[in-house]
PDB file of N, CA and C in Angstrom:
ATOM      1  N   UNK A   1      52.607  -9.034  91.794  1.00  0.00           N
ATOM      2  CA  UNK A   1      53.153  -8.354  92.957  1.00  0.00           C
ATOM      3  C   UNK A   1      52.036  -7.677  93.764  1.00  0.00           C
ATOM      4  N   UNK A   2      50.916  -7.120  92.952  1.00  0.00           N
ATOM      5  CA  UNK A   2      49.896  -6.298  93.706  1.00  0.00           C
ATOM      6  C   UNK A   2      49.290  -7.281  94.902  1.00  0.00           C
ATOM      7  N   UNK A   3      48.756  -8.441  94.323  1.00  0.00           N
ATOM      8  CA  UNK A   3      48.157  -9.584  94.878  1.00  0.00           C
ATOM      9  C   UNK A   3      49.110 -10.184  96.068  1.00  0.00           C
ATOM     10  N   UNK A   4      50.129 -10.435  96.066  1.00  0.00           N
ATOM     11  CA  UNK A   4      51.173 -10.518  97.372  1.00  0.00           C
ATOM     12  C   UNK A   4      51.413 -10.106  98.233  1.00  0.00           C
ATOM     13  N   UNK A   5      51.325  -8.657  98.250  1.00  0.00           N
ATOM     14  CA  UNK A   5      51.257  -7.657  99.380  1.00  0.00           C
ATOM     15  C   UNK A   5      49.952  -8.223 100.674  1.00  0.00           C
ATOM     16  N   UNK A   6      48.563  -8.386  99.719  1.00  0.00           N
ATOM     17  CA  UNK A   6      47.403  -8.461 100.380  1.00  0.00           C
ATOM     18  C   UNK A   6      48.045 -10.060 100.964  1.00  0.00           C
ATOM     19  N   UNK A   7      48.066 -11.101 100.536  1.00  0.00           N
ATOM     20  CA  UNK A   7      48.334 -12.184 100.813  1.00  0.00           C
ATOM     21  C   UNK A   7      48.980 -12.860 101.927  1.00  0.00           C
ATOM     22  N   UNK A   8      50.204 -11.947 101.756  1.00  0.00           N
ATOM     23  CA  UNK A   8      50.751 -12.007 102.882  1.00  0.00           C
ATOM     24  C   UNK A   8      50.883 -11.316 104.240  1.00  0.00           C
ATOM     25  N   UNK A   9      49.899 -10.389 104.005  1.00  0.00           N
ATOM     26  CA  UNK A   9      48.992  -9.481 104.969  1.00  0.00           C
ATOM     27  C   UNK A   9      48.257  -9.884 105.811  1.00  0.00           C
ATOM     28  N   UNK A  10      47.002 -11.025 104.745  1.00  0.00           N
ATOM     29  CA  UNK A  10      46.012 -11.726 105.037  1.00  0.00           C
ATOM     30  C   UNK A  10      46.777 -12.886 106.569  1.00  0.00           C
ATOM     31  N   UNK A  11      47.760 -13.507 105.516  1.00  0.00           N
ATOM     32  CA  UNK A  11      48.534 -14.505 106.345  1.00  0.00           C
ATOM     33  C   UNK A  11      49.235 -14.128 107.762  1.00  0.00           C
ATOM     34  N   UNK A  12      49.695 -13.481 107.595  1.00  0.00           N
ATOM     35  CA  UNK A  12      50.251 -12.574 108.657  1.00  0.00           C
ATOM     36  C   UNK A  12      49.233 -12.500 109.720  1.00  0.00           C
ATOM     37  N   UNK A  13      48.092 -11.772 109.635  1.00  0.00           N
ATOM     38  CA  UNK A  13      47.145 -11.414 110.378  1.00  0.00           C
ATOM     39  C   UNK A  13      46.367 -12.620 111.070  1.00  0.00           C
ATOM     40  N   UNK A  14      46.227 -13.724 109.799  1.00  0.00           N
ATOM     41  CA  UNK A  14      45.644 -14.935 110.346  1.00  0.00           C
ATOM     42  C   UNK A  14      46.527 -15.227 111.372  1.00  0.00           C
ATOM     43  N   UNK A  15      47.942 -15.759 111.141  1.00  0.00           N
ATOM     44  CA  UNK A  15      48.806 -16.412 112.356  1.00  0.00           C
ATOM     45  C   UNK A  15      48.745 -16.104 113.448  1.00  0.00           C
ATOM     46  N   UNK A  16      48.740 -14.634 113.620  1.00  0.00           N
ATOM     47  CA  UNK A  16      49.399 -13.504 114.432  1.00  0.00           C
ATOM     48  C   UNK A  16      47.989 -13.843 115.598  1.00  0.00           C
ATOM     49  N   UNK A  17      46.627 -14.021 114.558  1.00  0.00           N
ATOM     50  CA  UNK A  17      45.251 -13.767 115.854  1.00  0.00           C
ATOM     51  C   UNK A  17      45.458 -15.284 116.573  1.00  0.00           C
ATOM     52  N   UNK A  18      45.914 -16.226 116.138  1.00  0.00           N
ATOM     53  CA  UNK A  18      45.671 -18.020 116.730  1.00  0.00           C
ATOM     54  C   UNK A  18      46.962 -18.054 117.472  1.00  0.00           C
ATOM     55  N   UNK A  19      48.263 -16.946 117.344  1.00  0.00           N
ATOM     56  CA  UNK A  19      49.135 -16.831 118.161  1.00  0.00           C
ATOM     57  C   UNK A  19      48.731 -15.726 119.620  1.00  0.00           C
ATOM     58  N   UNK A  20      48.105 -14.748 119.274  1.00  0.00           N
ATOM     59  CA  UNK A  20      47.862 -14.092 120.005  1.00  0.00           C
ATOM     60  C   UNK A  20      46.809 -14.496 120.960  1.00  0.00           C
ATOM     61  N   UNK A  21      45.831 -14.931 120.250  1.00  0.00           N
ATOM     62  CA  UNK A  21      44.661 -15.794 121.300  1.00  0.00           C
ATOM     63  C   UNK A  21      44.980 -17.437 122.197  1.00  0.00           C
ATOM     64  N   UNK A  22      46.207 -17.677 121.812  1.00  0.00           N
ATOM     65  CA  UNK A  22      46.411 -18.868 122.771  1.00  0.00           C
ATOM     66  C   UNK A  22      46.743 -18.756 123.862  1.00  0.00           C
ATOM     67  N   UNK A  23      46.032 -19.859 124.659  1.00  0.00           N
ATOM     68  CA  UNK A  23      46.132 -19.626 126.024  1.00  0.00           C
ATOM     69  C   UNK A  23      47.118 -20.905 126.798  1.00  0.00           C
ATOM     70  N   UNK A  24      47.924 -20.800 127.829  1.00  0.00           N
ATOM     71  CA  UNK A  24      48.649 -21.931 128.407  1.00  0.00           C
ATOM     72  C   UNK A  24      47.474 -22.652 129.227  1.00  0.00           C
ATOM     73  N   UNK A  25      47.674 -24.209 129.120  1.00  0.00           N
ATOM     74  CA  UNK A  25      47.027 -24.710 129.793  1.00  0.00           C
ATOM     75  C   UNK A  25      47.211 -24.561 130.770  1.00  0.00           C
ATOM     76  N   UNK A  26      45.543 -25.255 132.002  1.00  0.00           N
ATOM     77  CA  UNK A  26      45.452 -24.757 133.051  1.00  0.00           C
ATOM     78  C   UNK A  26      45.553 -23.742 133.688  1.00  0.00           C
ATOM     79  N   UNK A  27      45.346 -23.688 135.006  1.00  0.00           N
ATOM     80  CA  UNK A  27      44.810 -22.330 135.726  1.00  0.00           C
ATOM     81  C   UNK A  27      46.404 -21.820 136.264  1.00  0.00           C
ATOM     82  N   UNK A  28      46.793 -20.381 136.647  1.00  0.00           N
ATOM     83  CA  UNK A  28      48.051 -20.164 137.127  1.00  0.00           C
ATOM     84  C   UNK A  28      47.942 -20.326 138.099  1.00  0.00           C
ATOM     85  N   UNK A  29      49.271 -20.442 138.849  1.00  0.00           N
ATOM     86  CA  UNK A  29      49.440 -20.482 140.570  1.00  0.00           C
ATOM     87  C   UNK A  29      48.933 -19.389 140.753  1.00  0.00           C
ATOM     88  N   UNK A  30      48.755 -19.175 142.228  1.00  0.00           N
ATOM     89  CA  UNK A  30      48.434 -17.997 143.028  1.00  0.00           C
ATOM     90  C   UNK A  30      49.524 -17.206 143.157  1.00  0.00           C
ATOM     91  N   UNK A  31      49.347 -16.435 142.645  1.00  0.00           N
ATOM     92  CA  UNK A  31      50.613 -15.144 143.112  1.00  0.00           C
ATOM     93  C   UNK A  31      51.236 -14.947 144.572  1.00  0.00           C
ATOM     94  N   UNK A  32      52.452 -15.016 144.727  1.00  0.00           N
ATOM     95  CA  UNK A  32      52.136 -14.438 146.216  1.00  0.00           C
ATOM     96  C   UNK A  32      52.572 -12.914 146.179  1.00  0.00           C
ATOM     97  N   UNK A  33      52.090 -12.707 146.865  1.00  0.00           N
ATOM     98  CA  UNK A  33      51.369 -11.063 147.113  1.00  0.00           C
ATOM     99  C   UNK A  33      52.355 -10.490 148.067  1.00  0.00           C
ATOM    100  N   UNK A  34      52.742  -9.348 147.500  1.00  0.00           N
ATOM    101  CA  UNK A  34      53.539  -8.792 149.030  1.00  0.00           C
ATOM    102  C   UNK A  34      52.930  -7.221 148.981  1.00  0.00           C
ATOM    103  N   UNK A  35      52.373  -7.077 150.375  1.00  0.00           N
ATOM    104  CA  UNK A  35      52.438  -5.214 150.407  1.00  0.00           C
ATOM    105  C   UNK A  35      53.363  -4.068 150.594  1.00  0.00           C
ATOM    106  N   UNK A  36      51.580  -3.268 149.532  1.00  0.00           N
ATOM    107  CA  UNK A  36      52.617  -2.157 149.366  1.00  0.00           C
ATOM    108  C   UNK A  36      52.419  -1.120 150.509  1.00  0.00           C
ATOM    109  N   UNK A  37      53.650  -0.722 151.073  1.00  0.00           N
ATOM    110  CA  UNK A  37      52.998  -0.054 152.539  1.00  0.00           C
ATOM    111  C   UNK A  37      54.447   0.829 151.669  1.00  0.00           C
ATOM    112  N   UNK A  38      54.578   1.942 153.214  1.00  0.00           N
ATOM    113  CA  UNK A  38      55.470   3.144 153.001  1.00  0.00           C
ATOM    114  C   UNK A  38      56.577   3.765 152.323  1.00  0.00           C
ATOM    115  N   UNK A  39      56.938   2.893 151.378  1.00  0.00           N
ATOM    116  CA  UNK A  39      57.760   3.000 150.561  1.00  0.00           C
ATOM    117  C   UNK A  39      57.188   3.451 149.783  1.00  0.00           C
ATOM    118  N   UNK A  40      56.482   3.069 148.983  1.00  0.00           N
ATOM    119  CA  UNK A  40      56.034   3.746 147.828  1.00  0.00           C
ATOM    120  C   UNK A  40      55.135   4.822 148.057  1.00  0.00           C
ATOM    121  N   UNK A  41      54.726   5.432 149.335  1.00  0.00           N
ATOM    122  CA  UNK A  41      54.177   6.873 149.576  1.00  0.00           C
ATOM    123  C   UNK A  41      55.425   7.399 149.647  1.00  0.00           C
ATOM    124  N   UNK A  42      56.954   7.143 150.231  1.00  0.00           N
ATOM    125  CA  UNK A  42      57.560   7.956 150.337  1.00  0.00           C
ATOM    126  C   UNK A  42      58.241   8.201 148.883  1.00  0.00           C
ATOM    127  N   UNK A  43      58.227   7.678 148.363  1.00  0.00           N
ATOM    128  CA  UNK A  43      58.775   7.470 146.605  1.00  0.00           C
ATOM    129  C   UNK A  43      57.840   8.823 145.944  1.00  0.00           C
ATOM    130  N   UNK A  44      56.359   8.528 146.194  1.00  0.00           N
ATOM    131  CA  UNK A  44      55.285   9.782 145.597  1.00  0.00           C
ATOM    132  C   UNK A  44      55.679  10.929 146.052  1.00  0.00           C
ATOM    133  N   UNK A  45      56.002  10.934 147.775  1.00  0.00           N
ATOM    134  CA  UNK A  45      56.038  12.922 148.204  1.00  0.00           C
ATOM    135  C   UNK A  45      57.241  13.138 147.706  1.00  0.00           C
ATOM    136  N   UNK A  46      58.627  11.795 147.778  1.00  0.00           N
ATOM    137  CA  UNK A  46      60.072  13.001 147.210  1.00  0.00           C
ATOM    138  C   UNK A  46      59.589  13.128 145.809  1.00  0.00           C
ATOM    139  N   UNK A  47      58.770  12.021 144.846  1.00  0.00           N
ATOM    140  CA  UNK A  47      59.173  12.912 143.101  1.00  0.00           C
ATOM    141  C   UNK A  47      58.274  14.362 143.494  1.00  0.00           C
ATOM    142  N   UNK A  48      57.205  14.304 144.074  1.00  0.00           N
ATOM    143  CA  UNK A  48      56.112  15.598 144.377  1.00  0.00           C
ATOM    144  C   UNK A  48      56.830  16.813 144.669  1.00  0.00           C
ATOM    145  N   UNK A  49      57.869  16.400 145.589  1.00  0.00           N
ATOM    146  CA  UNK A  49      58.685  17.469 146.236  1.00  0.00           C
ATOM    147  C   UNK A  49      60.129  17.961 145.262  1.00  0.00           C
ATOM    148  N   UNK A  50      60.519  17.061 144.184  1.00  0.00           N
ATOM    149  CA  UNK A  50      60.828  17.436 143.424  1.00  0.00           C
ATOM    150  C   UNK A  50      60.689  18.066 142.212  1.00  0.00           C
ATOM    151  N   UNK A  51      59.194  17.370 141.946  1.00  0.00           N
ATOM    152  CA  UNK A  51      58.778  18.328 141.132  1.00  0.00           C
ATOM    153  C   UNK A  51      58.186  19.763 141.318  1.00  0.00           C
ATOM    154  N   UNK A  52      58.213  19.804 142.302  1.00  0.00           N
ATOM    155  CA  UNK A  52      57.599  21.429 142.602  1.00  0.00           C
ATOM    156  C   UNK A  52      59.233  22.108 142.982  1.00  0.00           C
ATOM    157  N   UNK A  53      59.970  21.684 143.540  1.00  0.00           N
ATOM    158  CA  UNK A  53      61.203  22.859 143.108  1.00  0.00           C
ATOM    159  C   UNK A  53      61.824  22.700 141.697  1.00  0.00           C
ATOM    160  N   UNK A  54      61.440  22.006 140.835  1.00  0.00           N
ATOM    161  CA  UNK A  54      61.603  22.365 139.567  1.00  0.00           C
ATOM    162  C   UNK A  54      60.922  22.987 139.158  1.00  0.00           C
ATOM    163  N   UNK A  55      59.853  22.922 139.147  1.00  0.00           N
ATOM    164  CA  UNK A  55      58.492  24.235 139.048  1.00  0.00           C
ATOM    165  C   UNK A  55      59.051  25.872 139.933  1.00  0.00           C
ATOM    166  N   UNK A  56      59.710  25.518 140.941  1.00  0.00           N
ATOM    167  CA  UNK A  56      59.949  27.253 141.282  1.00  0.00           C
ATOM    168  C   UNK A  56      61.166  27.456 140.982  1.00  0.00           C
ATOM    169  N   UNK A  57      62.386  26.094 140.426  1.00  0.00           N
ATOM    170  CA  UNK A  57      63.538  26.837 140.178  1.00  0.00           C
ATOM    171  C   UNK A  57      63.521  27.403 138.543  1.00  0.00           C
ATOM    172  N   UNK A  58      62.100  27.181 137.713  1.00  0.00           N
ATOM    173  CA  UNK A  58      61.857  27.710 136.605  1.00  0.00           C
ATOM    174  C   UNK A  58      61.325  29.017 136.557  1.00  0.00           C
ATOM    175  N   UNK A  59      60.593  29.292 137.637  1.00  0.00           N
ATOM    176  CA  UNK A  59      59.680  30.171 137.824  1.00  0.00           C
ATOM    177  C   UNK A  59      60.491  31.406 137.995  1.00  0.00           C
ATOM    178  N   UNK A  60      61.806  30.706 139.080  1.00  0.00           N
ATOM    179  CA  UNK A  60      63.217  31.803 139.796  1.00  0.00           C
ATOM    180  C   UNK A  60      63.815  32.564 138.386  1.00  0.00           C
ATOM    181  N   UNK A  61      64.212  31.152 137.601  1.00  0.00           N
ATOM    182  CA  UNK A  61      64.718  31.935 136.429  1.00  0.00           C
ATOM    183  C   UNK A  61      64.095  32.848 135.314  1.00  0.00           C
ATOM    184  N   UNK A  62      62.648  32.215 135.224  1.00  0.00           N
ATOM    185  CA  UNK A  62      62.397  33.102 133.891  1.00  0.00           C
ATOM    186  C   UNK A  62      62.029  34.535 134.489  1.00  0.00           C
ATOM    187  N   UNK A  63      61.817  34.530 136.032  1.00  0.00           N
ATOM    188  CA  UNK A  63      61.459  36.071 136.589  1.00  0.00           C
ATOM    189  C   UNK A  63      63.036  36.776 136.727  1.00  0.00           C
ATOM    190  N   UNK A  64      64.265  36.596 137.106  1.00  0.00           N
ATOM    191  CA  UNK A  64      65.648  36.756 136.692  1.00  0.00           C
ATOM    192  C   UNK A  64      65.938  37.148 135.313  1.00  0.00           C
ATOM    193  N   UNK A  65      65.872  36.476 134.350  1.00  0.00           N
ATOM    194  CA  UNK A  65      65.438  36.875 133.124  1.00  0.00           C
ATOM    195  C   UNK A  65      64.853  38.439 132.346  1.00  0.00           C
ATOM    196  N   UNK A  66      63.716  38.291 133.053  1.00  0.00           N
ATOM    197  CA  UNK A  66      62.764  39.132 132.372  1.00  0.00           C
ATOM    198  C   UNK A  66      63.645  40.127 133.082  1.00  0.00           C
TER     199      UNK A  66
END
């Protein structure tokens, strides 16, 4: 049983690297590309802008609190 553990460890590891290192033949298509324009700045300032009134509606309470 001691010897099995390693064995099938060994095996495991072998498969796993000749599975992991294979590559599909040939080269891929070209991606097509789309930009990223104003959407995703406006996506950054609302979480920004949300996260900072969660930052002062914490700030509101723990000074309420005290």
């Amino acid at each position: 049983m001691k010897t099995l553990i390693p064995l099938f460890t060994f095996v495991f590891v072998l498969v796993m690297s000749v599975v992991v290192l294979a590559q599909p033949p040939g080269l891929p298509a070209t991606p097509s590309q789309a930009p990223i324009d104003g959407g995703l700045g406006l996506l950054a300032a609302a979480g920004g802008a949300y996260a900072l009134k969660k930052l002062r509606d914490k700030k509101k309470m723990k000074n309420n609190i005290e």
